[in-house]
N, C-alpha and C. Protein backbone atom coordinates (compact mmCIF):
# COMPACT_ATOMS: atom_id res chain seq x y z
N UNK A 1 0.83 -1.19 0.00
CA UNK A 1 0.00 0.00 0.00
C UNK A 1 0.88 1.26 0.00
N UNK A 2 0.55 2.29 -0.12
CA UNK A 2 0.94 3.62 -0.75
C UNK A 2 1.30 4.34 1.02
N UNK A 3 2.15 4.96 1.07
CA UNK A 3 2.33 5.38 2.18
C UNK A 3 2.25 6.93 2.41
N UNK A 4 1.61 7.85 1.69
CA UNK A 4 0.95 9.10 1.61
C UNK A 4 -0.42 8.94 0.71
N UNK A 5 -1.19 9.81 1.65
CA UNK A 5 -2.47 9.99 1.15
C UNK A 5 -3.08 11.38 1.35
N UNK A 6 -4.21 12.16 0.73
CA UNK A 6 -4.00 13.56 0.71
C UNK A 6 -5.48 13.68 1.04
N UNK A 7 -5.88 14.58 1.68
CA UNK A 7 -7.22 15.28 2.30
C UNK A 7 -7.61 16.20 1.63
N UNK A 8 -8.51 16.90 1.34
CA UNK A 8 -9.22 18.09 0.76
C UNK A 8 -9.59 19.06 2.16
N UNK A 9 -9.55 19.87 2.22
CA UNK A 9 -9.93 20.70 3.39
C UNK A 9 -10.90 21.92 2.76
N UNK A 10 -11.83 22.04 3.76
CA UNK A 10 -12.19 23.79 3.63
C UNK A 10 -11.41 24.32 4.31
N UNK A 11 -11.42 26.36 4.38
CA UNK A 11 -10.33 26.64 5.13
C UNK A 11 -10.51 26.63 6.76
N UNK A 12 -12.04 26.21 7.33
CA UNK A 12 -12.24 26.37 8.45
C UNK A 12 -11.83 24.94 9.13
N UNK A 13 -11.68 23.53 8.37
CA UNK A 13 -11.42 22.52 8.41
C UNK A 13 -10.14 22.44 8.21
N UNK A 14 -9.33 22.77 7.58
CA UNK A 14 -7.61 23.49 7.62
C UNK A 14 -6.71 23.90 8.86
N UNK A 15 -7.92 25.28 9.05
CA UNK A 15 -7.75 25.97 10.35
C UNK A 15 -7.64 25.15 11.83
N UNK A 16 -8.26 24.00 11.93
CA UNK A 16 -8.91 23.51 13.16
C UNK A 16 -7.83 22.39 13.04
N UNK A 17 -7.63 21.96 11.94
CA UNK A 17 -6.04 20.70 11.81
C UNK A 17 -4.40 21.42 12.02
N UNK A 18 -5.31 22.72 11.63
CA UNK A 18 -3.59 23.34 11.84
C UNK A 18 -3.47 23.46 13.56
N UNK A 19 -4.73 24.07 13.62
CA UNK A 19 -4.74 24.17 15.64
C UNK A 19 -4.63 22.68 16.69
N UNK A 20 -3.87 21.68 15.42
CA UNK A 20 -3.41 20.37 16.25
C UNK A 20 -4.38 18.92 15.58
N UNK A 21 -5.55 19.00 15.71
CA UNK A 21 -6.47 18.27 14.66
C UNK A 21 -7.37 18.33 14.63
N UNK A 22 -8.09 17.20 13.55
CA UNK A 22 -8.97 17.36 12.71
C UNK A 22 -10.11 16.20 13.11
N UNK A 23 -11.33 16.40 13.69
CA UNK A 23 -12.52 15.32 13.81
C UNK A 23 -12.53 15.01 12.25
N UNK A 24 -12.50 15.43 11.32
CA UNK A 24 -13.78 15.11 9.98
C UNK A 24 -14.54 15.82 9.87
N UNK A 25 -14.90 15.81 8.12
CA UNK A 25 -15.99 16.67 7.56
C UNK A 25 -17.20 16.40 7.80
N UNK A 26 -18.62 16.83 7.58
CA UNK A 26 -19.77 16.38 8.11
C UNK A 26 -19.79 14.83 7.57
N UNK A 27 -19.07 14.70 6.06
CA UNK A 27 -19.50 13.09 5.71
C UNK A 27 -18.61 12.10 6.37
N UNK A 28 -17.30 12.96 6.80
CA UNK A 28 -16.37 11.78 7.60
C UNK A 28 -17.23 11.45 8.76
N UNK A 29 -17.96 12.47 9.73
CA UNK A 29 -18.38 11.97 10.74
C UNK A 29 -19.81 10.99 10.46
N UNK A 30 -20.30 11.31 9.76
CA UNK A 30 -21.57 10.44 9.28
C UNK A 30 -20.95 9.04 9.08
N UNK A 31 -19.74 8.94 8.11
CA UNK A 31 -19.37 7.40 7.97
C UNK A 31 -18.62 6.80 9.00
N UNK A 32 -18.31 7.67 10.02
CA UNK A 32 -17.58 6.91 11.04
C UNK A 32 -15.81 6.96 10.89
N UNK A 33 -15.49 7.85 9.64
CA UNK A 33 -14.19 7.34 9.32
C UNK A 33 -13.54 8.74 8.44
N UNK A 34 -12.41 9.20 8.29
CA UNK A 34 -12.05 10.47 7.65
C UNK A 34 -12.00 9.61 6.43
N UNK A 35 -12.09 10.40 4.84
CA UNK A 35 -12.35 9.75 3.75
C UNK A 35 -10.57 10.37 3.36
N UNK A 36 -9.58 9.32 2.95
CA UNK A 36 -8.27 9.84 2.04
C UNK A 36 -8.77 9.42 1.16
N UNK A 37 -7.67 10.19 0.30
CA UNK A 37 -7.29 9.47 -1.47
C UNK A 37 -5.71 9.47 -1.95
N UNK A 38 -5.88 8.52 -2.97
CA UNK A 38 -4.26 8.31 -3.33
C UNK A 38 -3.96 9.49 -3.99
N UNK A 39 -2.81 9.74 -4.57
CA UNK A 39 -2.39 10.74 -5.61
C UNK A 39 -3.85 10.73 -6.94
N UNK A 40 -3.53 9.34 -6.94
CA UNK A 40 -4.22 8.92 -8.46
C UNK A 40 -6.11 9.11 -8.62
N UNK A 41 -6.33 8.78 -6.69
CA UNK A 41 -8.24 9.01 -6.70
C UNK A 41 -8.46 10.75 -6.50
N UNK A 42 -7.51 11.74 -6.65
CA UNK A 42 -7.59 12.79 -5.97
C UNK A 42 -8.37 13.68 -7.05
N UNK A 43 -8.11 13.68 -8.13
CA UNK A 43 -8.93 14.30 -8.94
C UNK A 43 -10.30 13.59 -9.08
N UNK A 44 -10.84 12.67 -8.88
CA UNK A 44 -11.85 12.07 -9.30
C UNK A 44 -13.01 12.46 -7.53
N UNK A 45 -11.72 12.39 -6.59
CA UNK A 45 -12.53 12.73 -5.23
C UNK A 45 -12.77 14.39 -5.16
N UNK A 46 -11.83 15.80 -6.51
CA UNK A 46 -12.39 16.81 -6.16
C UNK A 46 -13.93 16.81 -6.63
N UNK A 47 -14.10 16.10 -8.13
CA UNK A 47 -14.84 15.88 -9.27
C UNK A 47 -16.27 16.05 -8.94
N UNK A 48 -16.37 14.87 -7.78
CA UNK A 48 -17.83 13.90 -7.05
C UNK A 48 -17.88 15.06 -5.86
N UNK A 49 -16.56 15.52 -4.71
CA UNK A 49 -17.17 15.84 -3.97
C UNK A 49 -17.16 17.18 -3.40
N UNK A 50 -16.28 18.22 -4.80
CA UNK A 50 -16.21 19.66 -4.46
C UNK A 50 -15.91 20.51 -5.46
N UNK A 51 -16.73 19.63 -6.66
CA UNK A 51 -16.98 20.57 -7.53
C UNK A 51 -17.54 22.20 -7.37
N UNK A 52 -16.94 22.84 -8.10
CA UNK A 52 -17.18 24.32 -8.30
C UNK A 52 -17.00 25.30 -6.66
N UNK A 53 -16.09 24.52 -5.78
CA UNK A 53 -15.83 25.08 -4.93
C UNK A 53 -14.27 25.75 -5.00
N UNK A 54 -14.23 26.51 -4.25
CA UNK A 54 -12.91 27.71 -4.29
C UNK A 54 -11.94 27.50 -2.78
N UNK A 55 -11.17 28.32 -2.74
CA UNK A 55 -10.41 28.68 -1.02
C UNK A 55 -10.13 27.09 -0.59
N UNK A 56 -10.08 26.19 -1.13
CA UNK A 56 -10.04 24.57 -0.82
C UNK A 56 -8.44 24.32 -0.54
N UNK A 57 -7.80 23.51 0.50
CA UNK A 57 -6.49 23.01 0.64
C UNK A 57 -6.20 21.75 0.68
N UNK A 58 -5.22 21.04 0.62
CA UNK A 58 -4.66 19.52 0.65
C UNK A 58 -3.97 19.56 1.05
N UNK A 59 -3.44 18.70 2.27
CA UNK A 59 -2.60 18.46 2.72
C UNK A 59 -2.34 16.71 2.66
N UNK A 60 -1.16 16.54 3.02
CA UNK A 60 -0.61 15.04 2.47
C UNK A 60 -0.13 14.82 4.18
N UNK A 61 -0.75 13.06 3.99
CA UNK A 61 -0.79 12.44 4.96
C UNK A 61 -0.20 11.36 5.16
N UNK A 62 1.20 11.53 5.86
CA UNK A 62 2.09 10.13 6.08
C UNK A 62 1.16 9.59 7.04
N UNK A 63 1.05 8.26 5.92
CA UNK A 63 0.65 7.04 6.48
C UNK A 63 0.96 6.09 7.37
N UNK A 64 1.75 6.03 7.80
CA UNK A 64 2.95 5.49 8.58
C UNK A 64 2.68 5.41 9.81
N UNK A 65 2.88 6.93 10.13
CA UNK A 65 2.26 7.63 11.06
C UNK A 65 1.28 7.57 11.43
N UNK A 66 -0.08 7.08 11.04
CA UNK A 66 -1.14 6.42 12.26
C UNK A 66 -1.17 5.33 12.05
N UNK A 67 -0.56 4.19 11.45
CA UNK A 67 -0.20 2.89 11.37
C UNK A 67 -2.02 2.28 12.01
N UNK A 68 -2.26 1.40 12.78
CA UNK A 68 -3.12 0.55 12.74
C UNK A 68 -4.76 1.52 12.46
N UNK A 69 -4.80 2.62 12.58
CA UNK A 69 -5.72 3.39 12.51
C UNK A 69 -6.14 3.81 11.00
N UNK A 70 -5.01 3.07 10.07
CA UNK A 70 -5.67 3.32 8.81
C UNK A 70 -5.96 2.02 7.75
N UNK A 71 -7.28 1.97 7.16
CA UNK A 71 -7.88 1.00 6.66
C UNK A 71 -8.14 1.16 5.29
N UNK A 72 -7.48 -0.02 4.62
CA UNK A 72 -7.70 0.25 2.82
C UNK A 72 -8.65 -0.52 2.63
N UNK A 73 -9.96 0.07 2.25
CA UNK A 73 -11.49 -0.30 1.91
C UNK A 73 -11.92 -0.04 0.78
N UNK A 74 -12.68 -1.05 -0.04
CA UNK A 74 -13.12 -1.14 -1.22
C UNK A 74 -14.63 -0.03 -1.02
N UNK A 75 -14.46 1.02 -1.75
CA UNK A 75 -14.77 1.92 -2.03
C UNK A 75 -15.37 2.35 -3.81
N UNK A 76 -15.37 3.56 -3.87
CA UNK A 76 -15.79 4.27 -5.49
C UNK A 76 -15.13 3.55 -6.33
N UNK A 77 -16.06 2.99 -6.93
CA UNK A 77 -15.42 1.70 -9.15
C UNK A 77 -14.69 0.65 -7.92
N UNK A 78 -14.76 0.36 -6.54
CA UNK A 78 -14.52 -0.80 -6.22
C UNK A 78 -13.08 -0.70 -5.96
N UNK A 79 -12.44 0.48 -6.39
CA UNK A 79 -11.17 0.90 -5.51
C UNK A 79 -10.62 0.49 -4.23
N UNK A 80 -9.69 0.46 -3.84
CA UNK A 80 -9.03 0.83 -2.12
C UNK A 80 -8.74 2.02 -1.95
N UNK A 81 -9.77 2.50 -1.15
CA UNK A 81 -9.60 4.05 -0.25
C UNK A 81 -8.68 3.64 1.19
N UNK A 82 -8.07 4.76 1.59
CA UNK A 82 -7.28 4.51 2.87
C UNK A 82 -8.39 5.90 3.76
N UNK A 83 -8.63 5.31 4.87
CA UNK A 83 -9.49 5.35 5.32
C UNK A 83 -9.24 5.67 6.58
N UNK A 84 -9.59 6.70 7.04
CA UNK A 84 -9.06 6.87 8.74
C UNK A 84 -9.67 6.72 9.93
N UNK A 85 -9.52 5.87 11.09
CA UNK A 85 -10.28 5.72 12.30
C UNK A 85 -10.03 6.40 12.93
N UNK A 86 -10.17 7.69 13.17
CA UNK A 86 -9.98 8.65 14.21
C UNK A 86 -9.53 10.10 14.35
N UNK A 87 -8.97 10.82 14.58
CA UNK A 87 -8.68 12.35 14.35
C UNK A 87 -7.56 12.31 13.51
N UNK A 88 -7.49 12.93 12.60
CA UNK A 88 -6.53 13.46 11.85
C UNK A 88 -5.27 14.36 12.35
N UNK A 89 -4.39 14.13 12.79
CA UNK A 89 -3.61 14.71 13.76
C UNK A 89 -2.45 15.77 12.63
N UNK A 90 -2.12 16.99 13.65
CA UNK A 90 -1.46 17.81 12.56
C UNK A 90 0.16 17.04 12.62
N UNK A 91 0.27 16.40 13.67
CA UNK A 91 2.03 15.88 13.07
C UNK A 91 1.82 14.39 12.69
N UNK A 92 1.07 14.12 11.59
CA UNK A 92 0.79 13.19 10.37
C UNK A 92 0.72 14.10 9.24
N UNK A 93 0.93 15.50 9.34
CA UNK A 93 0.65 16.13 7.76
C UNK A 93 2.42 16.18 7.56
N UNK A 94 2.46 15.99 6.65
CA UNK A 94 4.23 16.26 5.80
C UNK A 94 4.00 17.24 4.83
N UNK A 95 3.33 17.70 4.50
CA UNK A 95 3.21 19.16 3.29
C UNK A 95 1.23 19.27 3.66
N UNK A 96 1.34 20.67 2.47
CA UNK A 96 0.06 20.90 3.15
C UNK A 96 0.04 22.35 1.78
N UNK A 97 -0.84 22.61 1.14
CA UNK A 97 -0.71 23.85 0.33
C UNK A 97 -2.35 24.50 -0.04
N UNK A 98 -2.70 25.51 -0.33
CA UNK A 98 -4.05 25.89 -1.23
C UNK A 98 -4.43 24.94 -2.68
N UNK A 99 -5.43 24.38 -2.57
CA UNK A 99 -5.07 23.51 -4.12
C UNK A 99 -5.25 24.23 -5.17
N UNK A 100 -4.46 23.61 -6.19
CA UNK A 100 -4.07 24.88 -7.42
C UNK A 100 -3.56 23.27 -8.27
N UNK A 101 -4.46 24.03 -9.48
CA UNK A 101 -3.99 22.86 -10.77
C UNK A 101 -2.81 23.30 -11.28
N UNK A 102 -2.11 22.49 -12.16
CA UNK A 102 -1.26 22.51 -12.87
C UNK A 102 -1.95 23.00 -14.93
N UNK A 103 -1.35 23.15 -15.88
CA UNK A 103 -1.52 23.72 -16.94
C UNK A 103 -2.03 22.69 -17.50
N UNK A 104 -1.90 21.22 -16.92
CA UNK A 104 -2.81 20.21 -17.89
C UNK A 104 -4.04 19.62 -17.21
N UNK A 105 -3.96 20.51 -16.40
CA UNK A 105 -5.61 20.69 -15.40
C UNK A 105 -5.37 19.86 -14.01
N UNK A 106 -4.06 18.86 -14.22
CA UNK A 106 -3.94 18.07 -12.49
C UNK A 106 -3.65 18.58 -10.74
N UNK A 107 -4.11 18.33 -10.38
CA UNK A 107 -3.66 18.62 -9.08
C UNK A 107 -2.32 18.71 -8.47
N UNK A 108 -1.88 19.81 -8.05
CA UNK A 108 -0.54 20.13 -8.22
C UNK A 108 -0.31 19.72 -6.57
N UNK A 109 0.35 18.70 -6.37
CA UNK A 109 0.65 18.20 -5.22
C UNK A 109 1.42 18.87 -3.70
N UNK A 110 0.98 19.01 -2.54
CA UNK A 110 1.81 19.61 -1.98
C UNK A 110 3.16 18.56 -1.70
């Protein structure tokens, strides 16, 4: 399995991970679980779940670093999502930026 995975943030959801961590978005807390994505599901997870939104950030999440607390679950087209049991902690982020595409429209990685 992939050992970084990247979050979408609003900036008030940003704000509250930077102030140490993060519960989850209203749908993380509904499913019980913070939702990651790989490099590769990240455009397809802005696509479905934040289209036409603005002020949005990503930050990248060593995996490592919550070791038994993260779960690769068959998910969207039957994928493995990595999947988080519990708060999103700010010293698990390793980069972190405003998201901003690149010139061939991809997600320019922090």
């Amino acid at each position: 399995m992939q050992e970084t995975a990247y979050k979408v943030l609003k900036p008030s959801e940003f704000a509250a991970l930077q102030a140490g961590s993060f519960a989850g978005a209203p749908v993380d807390l509904g499913d019980g679980y913070i939702h990651l994505s790989t490099a590769s599901q990240l455009d397809e997870t802005l696509a479905k779940h934040f289209a036409g939104q603005t002020e949005l950030f990503i930050v990248a999440v060593d995996l490592k670093l919550l070791g038994h607390n993260i779960r690769w679950e068959i998910s969207r087209n039957n994928a493995l999502f990595p999947h988080l049991y519990g708060r999103l902690e700010a010293s698990s982020i390793i980069a972190s930026c405003p998201l901003e595409r690149g010139e061939d429209g991809k997600v320019k990685l922090p």
